[in-house]
PDB file of N, CA and C in Angstrom:
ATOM      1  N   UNK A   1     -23.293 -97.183 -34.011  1.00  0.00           N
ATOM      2  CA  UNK A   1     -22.448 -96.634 -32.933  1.00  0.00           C
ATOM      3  C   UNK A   1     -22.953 -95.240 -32.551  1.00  0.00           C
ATOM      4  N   UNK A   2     -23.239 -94.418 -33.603  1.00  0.00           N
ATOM      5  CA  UNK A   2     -24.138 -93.388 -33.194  1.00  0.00           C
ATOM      6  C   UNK A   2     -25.134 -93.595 -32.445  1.00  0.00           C
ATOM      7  N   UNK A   3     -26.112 -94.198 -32.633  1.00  0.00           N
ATOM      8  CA  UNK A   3     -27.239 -94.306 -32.040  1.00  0.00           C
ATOM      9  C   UNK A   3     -26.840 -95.120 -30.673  1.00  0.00           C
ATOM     10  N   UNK A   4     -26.238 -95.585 -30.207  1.00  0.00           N
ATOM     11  CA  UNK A   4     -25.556 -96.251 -28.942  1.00  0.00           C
ATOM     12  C   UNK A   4     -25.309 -94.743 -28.054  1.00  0.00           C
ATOM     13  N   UNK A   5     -24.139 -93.935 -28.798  1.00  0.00           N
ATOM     14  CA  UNK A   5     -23.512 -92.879 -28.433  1.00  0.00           C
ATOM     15  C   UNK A   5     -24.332 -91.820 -27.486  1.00  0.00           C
ATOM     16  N   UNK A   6     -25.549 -91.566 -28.640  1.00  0.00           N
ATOM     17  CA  UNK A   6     -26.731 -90.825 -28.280  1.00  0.00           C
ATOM     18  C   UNK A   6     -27.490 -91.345 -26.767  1.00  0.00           C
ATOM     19  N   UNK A   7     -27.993 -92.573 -26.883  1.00  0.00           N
ATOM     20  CA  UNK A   7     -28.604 -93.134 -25.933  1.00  0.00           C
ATOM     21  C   UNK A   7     -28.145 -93.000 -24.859  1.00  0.00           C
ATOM     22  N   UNK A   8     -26.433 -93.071 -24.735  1.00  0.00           N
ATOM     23  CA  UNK A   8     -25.996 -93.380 -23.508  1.00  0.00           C
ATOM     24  C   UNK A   8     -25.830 -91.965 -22.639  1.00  0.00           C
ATOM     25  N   UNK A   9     -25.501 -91.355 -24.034  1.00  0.00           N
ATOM     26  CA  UNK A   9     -25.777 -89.503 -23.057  1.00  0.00           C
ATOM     27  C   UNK A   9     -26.964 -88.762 -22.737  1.00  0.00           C
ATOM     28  N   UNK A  10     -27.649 -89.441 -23.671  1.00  0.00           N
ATOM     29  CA  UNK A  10     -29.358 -89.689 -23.060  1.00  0.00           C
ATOM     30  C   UNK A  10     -29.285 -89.924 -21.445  1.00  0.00           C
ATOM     31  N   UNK A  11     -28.897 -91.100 -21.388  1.00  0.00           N
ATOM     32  CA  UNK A  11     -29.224 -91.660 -20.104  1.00  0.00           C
ATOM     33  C   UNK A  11     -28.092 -90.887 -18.949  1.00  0.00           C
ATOM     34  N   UNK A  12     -27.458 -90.160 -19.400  1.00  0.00           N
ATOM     35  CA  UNK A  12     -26.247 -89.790 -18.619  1.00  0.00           C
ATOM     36  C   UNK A  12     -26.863 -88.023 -18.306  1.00  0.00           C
ATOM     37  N   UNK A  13     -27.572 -87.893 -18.822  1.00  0.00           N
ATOM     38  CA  UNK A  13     -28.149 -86.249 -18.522  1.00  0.00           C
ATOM     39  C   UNK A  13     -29.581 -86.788 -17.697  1.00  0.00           C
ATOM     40  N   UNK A  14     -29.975 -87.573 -18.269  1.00  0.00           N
ATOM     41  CA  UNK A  14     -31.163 -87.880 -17.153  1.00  0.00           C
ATOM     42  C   UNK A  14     -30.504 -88.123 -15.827  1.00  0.00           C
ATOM     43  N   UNK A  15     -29.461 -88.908 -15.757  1.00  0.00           N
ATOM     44  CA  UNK A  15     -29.231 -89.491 -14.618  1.00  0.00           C
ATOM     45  C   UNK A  15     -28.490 -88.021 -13.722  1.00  0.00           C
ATOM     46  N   UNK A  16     -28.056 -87.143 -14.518  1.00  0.00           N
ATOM     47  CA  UNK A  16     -27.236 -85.847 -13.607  1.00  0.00           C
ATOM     48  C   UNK A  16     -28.288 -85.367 -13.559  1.00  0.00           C
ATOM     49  N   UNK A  17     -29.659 -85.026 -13.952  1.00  0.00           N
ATOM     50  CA  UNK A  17     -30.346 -84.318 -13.303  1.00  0.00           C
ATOM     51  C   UNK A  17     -31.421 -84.767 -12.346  1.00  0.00           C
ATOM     52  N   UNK A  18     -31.533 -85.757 -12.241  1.00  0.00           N
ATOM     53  CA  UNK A  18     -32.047 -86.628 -10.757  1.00  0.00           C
ATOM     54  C   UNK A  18     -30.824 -86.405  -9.791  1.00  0.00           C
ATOM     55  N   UNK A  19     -29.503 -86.256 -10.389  1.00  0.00           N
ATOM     56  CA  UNK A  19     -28.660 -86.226  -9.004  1.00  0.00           C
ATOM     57  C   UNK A  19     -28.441 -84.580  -8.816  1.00  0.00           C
ATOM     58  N   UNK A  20     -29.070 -83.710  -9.444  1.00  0.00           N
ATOM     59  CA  UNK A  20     -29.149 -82.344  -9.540  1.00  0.00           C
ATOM     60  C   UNK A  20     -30.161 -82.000  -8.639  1.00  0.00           C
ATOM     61  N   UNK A  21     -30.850 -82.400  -8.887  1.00  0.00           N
ATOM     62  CA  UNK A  21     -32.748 -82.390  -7.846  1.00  0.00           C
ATOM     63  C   UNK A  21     -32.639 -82.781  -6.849  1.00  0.00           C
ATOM     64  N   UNK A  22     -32.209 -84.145  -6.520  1.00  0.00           N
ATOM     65  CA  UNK A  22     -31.783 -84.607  -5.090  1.00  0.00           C
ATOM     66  C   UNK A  22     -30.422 -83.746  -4.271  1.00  0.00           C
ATOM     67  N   UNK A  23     -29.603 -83.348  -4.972  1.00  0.00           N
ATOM     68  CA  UNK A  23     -28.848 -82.095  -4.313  1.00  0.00           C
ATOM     69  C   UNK A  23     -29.635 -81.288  -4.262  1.00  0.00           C
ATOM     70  N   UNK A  24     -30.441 -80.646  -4.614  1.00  0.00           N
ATOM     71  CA  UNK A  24     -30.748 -79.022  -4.200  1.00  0.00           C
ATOM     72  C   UNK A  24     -31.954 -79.465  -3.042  1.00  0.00           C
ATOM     73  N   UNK A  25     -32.337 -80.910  -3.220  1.00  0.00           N
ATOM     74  CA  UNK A  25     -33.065 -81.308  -2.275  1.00  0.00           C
ATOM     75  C   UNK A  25     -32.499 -81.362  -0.446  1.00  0.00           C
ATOM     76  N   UNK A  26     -31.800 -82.063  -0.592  1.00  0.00           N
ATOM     77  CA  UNK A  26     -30.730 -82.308   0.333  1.00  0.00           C
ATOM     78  C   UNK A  26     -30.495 -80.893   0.835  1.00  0.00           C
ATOM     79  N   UNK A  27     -30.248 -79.504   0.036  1.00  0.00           N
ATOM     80  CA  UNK A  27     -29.204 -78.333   0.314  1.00  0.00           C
ATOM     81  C   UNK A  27     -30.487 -77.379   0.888  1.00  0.00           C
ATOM     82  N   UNK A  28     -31.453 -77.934   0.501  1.00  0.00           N
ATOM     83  CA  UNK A  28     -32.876 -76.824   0.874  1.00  0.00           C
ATOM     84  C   UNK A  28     -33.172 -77.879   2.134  1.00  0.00           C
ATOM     85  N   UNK A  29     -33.154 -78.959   2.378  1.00  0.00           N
ATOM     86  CA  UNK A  29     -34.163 -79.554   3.451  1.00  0.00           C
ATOM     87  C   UNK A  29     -33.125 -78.457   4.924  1.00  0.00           C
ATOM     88  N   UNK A  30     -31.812 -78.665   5.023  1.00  0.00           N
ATOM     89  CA  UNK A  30     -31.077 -78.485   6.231  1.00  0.00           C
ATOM     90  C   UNK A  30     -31.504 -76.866   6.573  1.00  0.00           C
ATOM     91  N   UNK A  31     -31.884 -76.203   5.574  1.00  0.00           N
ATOM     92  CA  UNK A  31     -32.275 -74.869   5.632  1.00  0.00           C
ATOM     93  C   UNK A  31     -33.780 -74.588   6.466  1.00  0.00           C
ATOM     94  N   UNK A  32     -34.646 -75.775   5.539  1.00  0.00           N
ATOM     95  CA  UNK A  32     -36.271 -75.573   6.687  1.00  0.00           C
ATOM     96  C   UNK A  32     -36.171 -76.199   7.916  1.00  0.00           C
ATOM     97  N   UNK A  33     -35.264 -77.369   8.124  1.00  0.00           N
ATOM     98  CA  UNK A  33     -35.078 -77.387   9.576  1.00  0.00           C
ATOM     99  C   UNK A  33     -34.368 -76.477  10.348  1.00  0.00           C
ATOM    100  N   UNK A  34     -33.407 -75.776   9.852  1.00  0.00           N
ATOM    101  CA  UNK A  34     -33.201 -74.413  10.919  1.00  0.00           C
ATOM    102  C   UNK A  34     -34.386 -73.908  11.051  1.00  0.00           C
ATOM    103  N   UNK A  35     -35.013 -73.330  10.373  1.00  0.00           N
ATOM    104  CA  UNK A  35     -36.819 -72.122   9.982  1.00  0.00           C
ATOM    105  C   UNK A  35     -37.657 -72.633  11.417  1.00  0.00           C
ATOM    106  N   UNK A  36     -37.619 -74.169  11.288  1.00  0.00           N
ATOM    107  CA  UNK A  36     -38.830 -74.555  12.213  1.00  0.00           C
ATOM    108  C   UNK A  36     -37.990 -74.385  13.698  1.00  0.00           C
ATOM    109  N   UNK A  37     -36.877 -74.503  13.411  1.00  0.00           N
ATOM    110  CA  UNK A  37     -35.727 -74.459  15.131  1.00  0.00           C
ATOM    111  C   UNK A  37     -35.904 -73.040  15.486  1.00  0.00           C
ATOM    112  N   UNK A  38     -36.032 -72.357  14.732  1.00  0.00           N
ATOM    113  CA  UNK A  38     -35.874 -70.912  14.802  1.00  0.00           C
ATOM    114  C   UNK A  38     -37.527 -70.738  15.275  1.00  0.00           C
ATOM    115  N   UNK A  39     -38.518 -71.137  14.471  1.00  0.00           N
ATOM    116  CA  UNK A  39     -39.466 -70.836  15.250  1.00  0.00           C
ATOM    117  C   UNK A  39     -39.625 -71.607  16.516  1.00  0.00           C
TER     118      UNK A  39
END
């Protein structure tokens, strides 16, 4: 049950930080399309 326990928060921190990366992805893209509007 330990080793289940482990795995699954394994997979549960991998999975928040792909959805961590793709947010800051998302929060930076709307920013360089102003940059290029602006130029």
């Amino acid at each position: 049950i330990r080793d289940r326990s482990s795995v699954i928060s394994l997979l549960f921190q991998r999975h928040n930080f792909i959805n961590l990366q793709s947010c800051q992805f998302i929060s930076v893209n709307p920013s360089t399309e102003l940059d290029n509007v602006i130029k």
